[in-house]
Protein backbone atom coordinates (compact mmCIF):
# COMPACT_ATOMS: atom_id res chain seq x y z
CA UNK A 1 -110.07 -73.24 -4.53
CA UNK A 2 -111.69 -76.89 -5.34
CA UNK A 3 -112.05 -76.98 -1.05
CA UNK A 4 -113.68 -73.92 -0.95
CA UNK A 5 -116.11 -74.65 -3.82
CA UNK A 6 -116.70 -78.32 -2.40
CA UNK A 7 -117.87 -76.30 0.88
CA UNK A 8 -120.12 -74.10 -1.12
CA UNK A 9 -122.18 -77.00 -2.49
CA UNK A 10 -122.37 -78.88 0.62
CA UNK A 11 -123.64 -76.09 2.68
CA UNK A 12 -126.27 -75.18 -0.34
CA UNK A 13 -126.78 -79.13 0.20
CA UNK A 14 -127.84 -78.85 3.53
CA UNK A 15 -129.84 -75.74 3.46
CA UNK A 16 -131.65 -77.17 0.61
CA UNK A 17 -132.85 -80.51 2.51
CA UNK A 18 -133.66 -78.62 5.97
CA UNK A 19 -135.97 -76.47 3.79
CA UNK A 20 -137.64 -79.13 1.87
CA UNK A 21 -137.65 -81.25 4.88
CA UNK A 22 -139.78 -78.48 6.86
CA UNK A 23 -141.90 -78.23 3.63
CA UNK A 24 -143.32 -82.04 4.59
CA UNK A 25 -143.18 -81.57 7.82
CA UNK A 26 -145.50 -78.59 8.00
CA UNK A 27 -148.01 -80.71 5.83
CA UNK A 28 -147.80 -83.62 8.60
CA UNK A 29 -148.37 -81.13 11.73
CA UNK A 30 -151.38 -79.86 10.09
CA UNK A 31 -152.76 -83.01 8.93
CA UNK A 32 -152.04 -84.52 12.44
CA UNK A 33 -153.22 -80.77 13.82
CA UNK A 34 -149.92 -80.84 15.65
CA UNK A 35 -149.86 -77.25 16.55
CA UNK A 36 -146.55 -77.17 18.47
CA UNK A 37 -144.62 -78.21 15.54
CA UNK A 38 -146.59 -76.00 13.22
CA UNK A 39 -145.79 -73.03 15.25
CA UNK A 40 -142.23 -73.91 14.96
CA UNK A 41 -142.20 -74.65 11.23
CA UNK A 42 -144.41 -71.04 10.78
CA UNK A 43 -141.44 -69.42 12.16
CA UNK A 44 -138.78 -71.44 9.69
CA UNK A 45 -140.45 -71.15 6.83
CA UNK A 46 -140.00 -68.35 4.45
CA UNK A 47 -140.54 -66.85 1.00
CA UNK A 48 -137.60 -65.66 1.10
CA UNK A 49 -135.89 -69.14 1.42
CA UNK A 50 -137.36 -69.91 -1.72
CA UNK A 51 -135.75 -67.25 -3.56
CA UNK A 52 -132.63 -68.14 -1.89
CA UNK A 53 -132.87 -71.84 -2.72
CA UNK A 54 -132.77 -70.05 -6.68
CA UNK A 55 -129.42 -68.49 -6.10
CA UNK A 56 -127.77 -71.23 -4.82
CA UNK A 57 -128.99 -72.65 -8.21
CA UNK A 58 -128.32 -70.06 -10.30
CA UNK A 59 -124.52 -69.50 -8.27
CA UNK A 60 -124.39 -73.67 -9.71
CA UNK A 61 -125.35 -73.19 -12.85
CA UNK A 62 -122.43 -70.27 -13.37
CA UNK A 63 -119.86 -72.49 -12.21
CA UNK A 64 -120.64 -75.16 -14.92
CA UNK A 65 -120.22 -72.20 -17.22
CA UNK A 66 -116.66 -72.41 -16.38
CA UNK A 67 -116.31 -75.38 -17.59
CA UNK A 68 -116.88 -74.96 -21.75
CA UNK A 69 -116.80 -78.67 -22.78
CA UNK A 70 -119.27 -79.33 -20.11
CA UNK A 71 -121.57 -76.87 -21.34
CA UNK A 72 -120.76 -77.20 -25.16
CA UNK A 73 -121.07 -81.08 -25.65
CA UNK A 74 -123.06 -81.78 -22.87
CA UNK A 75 -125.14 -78.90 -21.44
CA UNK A 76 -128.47 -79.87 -22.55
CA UNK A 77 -128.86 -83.27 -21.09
CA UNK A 78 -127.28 -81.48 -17.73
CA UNK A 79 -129.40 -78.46 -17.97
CA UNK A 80 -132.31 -79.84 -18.45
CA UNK A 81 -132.86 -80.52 -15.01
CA UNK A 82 -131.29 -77.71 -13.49
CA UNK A 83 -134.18 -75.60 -15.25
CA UNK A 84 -136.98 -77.66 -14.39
CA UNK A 85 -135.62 -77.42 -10.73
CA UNK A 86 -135.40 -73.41 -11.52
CA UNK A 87 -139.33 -73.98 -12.23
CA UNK A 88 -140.53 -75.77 -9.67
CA UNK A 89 -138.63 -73.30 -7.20
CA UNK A 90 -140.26 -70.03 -8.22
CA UNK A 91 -143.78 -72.39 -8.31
CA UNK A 92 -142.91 -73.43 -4.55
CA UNK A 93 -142.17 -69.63 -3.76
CA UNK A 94 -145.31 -68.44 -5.11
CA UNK A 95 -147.57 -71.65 -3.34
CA UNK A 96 -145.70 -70.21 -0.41
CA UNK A 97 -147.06 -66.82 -0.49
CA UNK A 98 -151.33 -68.41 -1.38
CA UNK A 99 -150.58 -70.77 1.86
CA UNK A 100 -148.89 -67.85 4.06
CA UNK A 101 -152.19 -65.90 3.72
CA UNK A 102 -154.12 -68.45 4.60
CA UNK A 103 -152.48 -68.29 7.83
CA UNK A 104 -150.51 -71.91 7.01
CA UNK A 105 -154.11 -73.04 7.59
CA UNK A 106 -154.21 -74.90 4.08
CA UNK A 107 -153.51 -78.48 3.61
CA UNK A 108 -154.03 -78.73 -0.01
CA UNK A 109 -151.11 -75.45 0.15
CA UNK A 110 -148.80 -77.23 2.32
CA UNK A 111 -149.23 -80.78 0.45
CA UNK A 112 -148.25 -78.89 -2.93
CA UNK A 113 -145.59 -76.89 -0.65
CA UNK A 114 -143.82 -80.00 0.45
CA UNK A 115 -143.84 -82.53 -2.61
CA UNK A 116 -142.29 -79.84 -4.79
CA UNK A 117 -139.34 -79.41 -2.76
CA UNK A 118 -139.07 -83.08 -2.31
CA UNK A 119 -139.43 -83.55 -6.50
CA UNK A 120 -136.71 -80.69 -6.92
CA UNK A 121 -134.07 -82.64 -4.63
CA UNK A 122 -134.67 -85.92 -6.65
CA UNK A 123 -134.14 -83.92 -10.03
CA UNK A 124 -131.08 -82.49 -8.01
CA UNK A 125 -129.75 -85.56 -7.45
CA UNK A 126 -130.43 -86.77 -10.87
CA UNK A 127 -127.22 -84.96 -12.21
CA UNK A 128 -124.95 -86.92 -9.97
CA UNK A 129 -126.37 -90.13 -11.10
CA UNK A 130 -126.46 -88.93 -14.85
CA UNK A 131 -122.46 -88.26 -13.96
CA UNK A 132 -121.65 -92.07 -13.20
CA UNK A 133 -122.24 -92.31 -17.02
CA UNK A 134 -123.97 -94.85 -19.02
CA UNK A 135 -127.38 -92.62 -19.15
CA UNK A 136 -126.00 -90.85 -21.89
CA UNK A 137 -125.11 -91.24 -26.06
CA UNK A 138 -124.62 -89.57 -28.91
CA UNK A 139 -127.31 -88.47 -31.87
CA UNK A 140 -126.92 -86.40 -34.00
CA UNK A 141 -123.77 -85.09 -33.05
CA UNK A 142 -125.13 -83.87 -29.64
CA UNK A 143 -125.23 -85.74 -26.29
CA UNK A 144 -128.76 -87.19 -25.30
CA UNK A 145 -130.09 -88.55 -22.41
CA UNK A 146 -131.61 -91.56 -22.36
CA UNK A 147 -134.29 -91.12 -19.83
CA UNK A 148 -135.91 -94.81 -20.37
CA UNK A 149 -132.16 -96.48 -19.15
CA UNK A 150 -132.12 -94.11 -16.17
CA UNK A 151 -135.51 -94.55 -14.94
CA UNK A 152 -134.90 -98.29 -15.19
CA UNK A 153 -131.48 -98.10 -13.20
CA UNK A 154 -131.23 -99.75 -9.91
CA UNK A 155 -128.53 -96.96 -9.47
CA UNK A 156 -130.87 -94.22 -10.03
CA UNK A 157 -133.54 -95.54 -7.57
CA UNK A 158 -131.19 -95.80 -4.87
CA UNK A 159 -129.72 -92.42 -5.31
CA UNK A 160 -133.53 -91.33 -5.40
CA UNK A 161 -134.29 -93.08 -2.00
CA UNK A 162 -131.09 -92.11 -0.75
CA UNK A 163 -131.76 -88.24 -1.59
CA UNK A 164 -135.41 -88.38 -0.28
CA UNK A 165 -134.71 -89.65 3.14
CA UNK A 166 -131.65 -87.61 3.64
CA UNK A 167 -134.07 -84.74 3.28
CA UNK A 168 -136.54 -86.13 6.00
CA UNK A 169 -133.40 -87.55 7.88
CA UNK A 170 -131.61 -83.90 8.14
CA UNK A 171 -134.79 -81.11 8.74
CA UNK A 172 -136.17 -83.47 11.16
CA UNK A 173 -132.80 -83.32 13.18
CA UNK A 174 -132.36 -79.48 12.88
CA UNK A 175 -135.78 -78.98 13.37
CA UNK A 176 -135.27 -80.85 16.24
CA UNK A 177 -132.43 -78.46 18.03
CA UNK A 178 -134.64 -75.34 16.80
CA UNK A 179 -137.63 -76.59 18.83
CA UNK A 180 -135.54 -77.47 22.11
CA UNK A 181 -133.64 -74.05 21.92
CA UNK A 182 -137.36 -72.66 20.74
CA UNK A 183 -138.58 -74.50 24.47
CA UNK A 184 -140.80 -76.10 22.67
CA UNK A 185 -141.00 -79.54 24.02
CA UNK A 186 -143.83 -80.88 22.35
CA UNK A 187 -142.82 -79.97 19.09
CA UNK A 188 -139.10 -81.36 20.18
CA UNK A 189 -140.53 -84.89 20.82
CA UNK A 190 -142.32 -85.00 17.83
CA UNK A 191 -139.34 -83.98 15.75
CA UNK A 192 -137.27 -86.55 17.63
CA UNK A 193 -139.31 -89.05 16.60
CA UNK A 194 -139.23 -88.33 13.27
CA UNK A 195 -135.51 -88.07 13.63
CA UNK A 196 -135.46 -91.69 14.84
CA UNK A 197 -137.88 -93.34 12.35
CA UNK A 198 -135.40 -91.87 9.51
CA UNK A 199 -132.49 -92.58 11.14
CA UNK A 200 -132.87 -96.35 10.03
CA UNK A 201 -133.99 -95.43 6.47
CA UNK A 202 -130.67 -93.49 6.27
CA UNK A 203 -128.29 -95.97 7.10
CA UNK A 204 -129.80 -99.11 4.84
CA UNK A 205 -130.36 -96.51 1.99
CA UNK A 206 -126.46 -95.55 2.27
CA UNK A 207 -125.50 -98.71 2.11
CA UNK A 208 -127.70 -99.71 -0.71
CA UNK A 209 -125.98 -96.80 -2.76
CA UNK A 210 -122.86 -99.19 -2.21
CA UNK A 211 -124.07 -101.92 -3.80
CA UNK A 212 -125.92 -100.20 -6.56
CA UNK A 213 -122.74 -98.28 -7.83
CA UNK A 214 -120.45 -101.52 -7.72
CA UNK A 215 -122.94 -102.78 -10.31
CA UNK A 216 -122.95 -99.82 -12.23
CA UNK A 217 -119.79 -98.23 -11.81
CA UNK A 218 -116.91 -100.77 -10.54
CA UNK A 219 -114.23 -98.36 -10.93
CA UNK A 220 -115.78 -95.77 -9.07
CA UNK A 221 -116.90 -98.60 -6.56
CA UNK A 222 -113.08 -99.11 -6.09
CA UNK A 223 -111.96 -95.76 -6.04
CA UNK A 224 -114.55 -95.41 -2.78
CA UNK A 225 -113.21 -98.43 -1.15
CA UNK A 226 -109.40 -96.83 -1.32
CA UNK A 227 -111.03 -93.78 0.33
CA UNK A 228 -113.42 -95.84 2.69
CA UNK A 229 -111.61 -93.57 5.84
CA UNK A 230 -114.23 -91.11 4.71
CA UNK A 231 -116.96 -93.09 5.07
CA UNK A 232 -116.02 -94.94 8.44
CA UNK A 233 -116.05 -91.23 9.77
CA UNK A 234 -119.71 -90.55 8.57
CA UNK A 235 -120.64 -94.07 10.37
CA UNK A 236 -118.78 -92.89 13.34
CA UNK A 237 -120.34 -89.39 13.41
CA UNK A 238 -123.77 -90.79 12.13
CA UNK A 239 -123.99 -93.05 15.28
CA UNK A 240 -122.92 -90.44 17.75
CA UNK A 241 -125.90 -88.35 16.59
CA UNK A 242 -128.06 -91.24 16.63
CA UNK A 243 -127.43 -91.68 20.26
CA UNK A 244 -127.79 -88.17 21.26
CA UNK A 245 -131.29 -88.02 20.36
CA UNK A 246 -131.88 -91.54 21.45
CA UNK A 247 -130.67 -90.26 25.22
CA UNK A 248 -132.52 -87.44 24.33
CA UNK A 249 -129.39 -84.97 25.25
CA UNK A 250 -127.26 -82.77 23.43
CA UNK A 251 -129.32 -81.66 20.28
CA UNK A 252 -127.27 -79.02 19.18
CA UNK A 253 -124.26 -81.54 18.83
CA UNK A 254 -126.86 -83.99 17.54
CA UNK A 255 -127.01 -81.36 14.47
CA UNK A 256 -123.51 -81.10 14.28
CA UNK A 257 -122.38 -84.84 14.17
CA UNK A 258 -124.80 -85.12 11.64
CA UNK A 259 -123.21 -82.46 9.69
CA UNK A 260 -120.25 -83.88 9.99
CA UNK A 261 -121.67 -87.48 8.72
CA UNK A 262 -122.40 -86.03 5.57
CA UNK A 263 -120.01 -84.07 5.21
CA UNK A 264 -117.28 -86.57 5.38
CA UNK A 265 -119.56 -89.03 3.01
CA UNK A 266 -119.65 -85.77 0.67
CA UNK A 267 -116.14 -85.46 0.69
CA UNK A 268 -115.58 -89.42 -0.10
CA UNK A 269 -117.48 -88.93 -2.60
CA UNK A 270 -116.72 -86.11 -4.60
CA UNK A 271 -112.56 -87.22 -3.85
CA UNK A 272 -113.27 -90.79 -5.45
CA UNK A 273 -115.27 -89.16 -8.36
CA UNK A 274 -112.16 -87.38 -9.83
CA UNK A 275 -110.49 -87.00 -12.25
CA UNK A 276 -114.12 -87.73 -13.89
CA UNK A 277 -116.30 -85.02 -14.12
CA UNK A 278 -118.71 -87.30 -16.20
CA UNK A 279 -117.74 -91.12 -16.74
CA UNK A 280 -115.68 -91.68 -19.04
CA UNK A 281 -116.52 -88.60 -21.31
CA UNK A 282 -114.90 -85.58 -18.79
CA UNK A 283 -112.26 -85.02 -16.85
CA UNK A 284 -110.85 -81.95 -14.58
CA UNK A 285 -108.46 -79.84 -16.67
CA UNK A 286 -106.36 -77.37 -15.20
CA UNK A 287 -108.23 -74.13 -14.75
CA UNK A 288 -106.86 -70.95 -16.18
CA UNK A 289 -105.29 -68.46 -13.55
CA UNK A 290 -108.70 -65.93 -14.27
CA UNK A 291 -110.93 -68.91 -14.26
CA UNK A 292 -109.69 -69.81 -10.75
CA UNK A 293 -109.43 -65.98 -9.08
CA UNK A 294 -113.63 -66.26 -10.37
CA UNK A 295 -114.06 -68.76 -8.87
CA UNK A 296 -112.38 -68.48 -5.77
CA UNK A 297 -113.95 -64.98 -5.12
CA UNK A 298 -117.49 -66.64 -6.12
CA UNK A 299 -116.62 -69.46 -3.11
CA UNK A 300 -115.59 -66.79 -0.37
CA UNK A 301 -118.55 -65.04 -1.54
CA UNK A 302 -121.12 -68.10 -1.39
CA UNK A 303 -119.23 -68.86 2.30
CA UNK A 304 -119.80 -65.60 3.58
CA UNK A 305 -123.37 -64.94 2.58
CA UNK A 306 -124.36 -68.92 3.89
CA UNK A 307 -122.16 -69.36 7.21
CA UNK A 308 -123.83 -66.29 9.16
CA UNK A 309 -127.33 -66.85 7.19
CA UNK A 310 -127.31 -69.87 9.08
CA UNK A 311 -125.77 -68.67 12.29
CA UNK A 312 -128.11 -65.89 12.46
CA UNK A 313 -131.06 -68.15 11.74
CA UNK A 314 -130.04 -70.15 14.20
CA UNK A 315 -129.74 -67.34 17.38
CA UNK A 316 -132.78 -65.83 16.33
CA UNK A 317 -135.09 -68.35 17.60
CA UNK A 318 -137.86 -67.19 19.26
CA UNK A 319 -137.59 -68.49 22.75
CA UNK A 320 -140.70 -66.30 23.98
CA UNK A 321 -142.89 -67.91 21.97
CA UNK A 322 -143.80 -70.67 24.06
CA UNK A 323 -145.43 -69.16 26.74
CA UNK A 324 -147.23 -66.95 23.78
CA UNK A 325 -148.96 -70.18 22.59
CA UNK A 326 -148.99 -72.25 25.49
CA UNK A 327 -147.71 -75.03 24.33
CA UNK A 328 -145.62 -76.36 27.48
């Protein structure tokens, strides 16, 4: 059950960044007036992924519900963001609509498009460094967070850069393999580049995460370092892709290896993280047998709906397109 959720998040992880990725990147093709890649990001991007991005929230937000002294003692600080995400979603979705009948033709649009869904994965990834603890005390007999500690914590900043780059780092590789399967080859070299330029970033920002968290959390710090198998396999996966795209072969495995990078570094992660929920405050408890029949039917469901999603997205492409624009 804990697999199957773990899965769920990660794939709502990486749909997440390949939208708000594309978001920035459409801004840079029109700024540049890049057409080939703007054709290609026209075709990706779509209200509806918006209102998608929501449910994956909202599916996020009813999984904390099962957990009662989460939500009881410490549900506002945690919610807090989780709503302002909500906000900024349904503002992105609506931008999306003004700038889609302009014909994508809008800079001020796709600027506004494209820092909101970069803003909503740094909130996003402001609950996982609120969870290291030390961010939070009491008043009051409630939980409060104190904002000026975390916006002055090396920790947070690196998590920050971390989460902004992976974004970048990840749509500009699958945007990559959807303009080579697209035929696009303009648009394909100008993703790859991108892909390259953030493929640096990535790496020094992972590794400042390591440092960062052995100031601020040592016994998580150690915890990672039994599990550092995990994160060997990332490297290993994270270099394969690398040199894919460098040889400029192979995209669609490209995509996959870096799947698999984070998804092993996602997995070290989360596994070195228990049996804390929230340092030192929560821990797991054993779930009750209905509390883990919800939410193993709310995991196949979340699977199901994501896995051919993305599939179908994927074989969809429109190959024909190319010789429609005349871009090759």
């Amino acid at each position: 059950m804990v697999t199957m959720l773990w899965v769920s998040m990660f794939c709502c992880m990486i749909l997440l960044s390949i939208n708000f990725g594309a978001g920035m990147y459409a801004y840079y093709g029109l700024k540049l007036n890049h057409t080939p890649s703007v054709t290609v990001l026209r075709y990706y991007l779509s209200p509806v992924w918006d209102v998608i991005d929501i449910l994956f929230l909202g599916v996020v937000l009813y999984i904390a519900d099962f957990l009662p002294l989460v939500m009881k003692d410490y549900g506002e600080p945690l919610l807090f963001p989780a709503v302002f995400v909500v906000i900024l979603l349904i503002g992105r979705a609506m931008i999306h609509l003004f700038w889609k009948k302009q014909l994508f033709s809008s800079r001020g649009l796709s600027l506004a498009y494209g820092l909101t869904g970069i803003i909503c994965a740094v909130i996003m990834t402001a609950v996982l460094t609120i969870s290291e603890g030390g961010y939070l005390f009491f008043s009051g007999g409630h939980m409060v967070l104190d904002v000026s500690v975390l916006l002055t914590s090396f920790y947070f900043w690196a998590v920050t850069l971390l989460a902004a780059i992976s974004v970048f780092y990840i749509s500009a590789i699958y945007l990559l393999f959807l303009s080579k399967k697209s035929g696009n080859e303009r648009a394909a070299e100008k993703f790859r580049s991108y892909a390259l330029v953030w493929s640096v970033p990535t790496l020094l920002s992972s590794a400042l995460i390591f440092i960062a968290l052995e100031r601020h959390n040592p016994e998580h710090f150690n915890r990672i370092l039994d599990l550092s198998g995990y994160f060997l396999l990332s490297l290993v996966f994270y270099m394969l892709a690398v040199t894919y795209i460098f040889w400029k072969r192979y995209y669609g495995w490209a995509f996959f290896f870096v799947l698999c990078q984070y998804f092993f570094a996602f997995c070290g992660y989360g596994i070195s993280h228990l049996p804390y929920l929230l340092y030192p405050y929560i821990k797991v408890h054993p779930f009750t047998t209905w509390q883990v029949g919800a939410l193993s039917l709310l995991s196949a469901l979340l699977l199901s709906i994501l896995i051919p999603l993305f599939i179908l997205r994927i074989r969809r492409v429109p190959v024909s397109r190319k010789s429609r624009h005349g871009e090759n």
